[in-house]
Protein backbone atom coordinates (compact mmCIF):
# COMPACT_ATOMS: atom_id res chain seq x y z
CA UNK A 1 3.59 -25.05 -4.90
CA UNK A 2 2.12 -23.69 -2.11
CA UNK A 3 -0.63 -21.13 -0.75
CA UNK A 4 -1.29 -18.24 1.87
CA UNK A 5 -4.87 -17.47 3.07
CA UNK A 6 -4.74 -14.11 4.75
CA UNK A 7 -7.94 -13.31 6.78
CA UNK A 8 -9.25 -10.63 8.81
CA UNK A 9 -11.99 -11.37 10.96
CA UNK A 10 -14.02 -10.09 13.32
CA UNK A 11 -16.05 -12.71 14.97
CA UNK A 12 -15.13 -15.88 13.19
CA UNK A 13 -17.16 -16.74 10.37
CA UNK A 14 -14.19 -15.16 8.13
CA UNK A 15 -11.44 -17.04 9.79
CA UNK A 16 -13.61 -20.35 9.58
CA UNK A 17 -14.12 -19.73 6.21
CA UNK A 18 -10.37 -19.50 5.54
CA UNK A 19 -9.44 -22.21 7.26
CA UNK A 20 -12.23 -23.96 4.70
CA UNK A 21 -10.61 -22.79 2.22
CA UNK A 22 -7.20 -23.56 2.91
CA UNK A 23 -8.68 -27.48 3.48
CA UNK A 24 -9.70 -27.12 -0.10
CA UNK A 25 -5.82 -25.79 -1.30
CA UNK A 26 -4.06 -28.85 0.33
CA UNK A 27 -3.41 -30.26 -2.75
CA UNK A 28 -0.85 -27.19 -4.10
CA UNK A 29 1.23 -28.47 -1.27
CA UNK A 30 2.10 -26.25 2.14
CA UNK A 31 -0.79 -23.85 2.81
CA UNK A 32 -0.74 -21.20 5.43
CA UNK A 33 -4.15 -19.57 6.99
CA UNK A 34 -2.88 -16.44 8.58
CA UNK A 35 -4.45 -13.50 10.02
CA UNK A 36 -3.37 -9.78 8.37
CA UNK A 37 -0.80 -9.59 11.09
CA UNK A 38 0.69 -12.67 10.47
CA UNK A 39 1.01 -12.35 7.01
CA UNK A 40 4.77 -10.77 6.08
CA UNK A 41 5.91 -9.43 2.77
CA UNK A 42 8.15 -12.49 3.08
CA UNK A 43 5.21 -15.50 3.45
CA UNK A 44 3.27 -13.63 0.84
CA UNK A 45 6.87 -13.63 -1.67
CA UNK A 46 7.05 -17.50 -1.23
CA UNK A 47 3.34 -18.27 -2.08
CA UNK A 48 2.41 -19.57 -5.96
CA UNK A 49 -1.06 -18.63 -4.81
CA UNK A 50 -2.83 -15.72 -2.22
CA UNK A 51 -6.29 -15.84 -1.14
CA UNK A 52 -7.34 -13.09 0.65
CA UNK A 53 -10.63 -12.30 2.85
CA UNK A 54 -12.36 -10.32 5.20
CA UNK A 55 -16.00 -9.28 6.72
CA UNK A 56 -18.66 -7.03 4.30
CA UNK A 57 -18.64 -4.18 6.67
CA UNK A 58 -20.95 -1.16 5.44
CA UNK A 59 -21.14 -2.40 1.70
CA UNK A 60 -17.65 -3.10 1.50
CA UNK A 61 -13.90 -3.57 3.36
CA UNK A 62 -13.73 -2.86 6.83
CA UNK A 63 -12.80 0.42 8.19
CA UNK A 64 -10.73 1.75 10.99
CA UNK A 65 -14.09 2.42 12.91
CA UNK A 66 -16.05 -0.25 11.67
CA UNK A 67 -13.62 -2.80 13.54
CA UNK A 68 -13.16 -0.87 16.42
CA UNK A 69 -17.52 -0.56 16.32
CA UNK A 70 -17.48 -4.44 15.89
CA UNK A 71 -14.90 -5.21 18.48
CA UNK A 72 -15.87 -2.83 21.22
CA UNK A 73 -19.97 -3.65 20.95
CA UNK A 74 -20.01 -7.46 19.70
CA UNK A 75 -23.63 -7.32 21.41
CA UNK A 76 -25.14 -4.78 18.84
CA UNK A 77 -24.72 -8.26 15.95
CA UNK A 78 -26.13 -10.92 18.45
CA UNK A 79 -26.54 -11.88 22.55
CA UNK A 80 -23.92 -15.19 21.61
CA UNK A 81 -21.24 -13.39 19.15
CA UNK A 82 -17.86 -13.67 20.44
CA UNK A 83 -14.74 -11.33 19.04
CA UNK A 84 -12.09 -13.61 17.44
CA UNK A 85 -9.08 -13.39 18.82
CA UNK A 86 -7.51 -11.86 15.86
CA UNK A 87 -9.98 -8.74 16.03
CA UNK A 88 -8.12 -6.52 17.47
CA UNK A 89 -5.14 -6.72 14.82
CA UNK A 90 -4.87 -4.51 11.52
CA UNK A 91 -7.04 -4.73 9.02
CA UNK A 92 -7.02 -5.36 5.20
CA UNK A 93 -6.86 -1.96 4.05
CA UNK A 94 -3.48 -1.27 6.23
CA UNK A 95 -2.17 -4.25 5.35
CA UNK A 96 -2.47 -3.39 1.45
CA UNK A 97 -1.06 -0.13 2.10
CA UNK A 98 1.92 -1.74 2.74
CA UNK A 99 2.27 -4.87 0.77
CA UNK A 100 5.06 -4.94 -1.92
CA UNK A 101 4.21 -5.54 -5.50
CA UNK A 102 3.89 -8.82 -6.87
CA UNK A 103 4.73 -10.27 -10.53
CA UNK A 104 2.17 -12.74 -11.72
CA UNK A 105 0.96 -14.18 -8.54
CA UNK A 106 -1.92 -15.72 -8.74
CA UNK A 107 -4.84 -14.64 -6.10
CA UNK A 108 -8.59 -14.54 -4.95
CA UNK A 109 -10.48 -12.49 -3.22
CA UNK A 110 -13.87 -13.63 -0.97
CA UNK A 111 -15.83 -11.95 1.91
CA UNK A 112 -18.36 -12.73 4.32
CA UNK A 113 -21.62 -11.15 3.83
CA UNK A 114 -25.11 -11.41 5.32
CA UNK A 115 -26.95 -13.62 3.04
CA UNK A 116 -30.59 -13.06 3.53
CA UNK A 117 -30.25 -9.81 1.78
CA UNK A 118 -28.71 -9.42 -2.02
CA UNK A 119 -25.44 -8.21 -2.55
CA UNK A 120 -26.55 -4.78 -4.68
CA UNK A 121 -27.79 -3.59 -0.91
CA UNK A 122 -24.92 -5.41 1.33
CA UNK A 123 -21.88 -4.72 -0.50
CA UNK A 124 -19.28 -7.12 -0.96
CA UNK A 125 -15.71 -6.56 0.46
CA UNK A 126 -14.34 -9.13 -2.13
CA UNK A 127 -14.57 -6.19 -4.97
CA UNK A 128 -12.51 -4.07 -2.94
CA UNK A 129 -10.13 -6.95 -2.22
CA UNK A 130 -10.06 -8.00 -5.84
CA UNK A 131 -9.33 -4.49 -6.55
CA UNK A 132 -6.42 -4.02 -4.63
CA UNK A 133 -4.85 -7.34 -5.37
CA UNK A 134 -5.32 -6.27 -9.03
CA UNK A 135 -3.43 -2.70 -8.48
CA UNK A 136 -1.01 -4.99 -6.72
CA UNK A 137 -0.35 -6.73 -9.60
CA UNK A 138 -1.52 -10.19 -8.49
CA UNK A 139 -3.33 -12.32 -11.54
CA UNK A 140 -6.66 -13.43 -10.70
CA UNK A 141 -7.65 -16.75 -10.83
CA UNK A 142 -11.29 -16.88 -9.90
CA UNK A 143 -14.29 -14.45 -9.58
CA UNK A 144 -14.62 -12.82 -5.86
CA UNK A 145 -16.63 -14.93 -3.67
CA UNK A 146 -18.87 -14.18 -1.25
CA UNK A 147 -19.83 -16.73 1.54
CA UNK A 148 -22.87 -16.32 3.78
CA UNK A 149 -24.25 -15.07 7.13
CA UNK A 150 -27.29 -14.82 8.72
CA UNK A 151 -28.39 -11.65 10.39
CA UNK A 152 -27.33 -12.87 13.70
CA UNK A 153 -23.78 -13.55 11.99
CA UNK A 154 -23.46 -17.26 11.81
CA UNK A 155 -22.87 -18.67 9.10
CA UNK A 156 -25.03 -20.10 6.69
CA UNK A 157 -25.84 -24.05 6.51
CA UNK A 158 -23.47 -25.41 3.73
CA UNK A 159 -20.96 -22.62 3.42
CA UNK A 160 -18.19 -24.00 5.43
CA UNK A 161 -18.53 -26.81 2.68
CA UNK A 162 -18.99 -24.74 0.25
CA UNK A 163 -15.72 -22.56 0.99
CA UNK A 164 -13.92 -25.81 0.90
CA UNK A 165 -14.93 -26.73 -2.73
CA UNK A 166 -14.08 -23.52 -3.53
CA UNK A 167 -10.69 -23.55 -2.34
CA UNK A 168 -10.08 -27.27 -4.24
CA UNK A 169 -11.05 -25.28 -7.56
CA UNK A 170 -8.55 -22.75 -7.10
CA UNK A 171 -6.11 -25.60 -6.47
CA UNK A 172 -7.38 -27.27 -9.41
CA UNK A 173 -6.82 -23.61 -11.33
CA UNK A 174 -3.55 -22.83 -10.34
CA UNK A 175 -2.10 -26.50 -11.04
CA UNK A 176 -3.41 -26.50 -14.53
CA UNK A 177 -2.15 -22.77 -14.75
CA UNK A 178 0.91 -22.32 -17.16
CA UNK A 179 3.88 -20.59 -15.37
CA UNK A 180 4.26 -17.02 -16.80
């Protein structure tokens, strides 16, 4: 078996968390953490599972604008935010746009979102992800997930660990999963 953990990111706390996650998925065999332009029609085709993630950006996926806001004034979220190198790439919803169909793949979807404020007034770009994995015809194997940030965007105490355990249980899921 093995995995793909697609990410978009815009300063990090998304790619951490997939690389957490992807910690979690070792036992399924090879995993991949790749960022949306990394991650081909083919590398998705091979995977028995896809996990896919990205930044809560105005209540849900990121936008065109929204990235190029995030990536062009880092200092508007915080004096120490860096852009992650990845930034600059597409984003989710292009990369959707053009991924093929699947047939009974399983997937998950997670965000990051700022935590100190609930999700009915942040949004939560996992639904959207979920979503379009769903229309894609991928076969959900967990809830979205949302993992943490503070209002200066760093993550959250515990949810680096916590993206880890999250990503065992979908190994856990998908190994006790009958093939379809």
């Amino acid at each position: 078996m093995s995995a793909v953990v697609v990410y978009e990111s815009m300063f990090g706390n998304t790619h951490t968390i997939a690389e957490r996650i992807g910690e979690g998925l070792a036992p399924l065999g090879e995993v991949h953490v790749v960022p949306v332009a990394e991650a081909t029609d083919d590398l998705v085709a091979g995977a028995t599972l896809l996990v896919v993630g990205g930044p809560t950006h105005a209540h849900g996926m990121t936008s065109k604008m929204s990235r190029e806001g995030a990536v062009e004034h880092p200092e508007t979220y915080g004096d120490d935010i860096e852009v992650d190198p990845d930034a600059e790439g597409p984003g989710l919803r292009d990369w959707f746009d053009s991924l093929a169909k699947a047939d009974h793949v399983s997937a998950a979807a997670f965000d990051t979102r700022v935590g100190t404020i609930g999700a009915v007034l942040s949004g939560r770009a996992s639904k959207g992800i979920h979503k379009r994995l769903k229309h894609h015809g991928f076969r959900e194997v967990a809830d979205p997930e949302s993992f943490l940030v503070d209002k200066q965007t760093h993550l959250m105490e515990g949810e680096a660990d916590r993206a880890r355990a999250w990503g065992a249980g979908l190994a856990d899921a998908v190994a006790g999963t009958p093939a379809t």
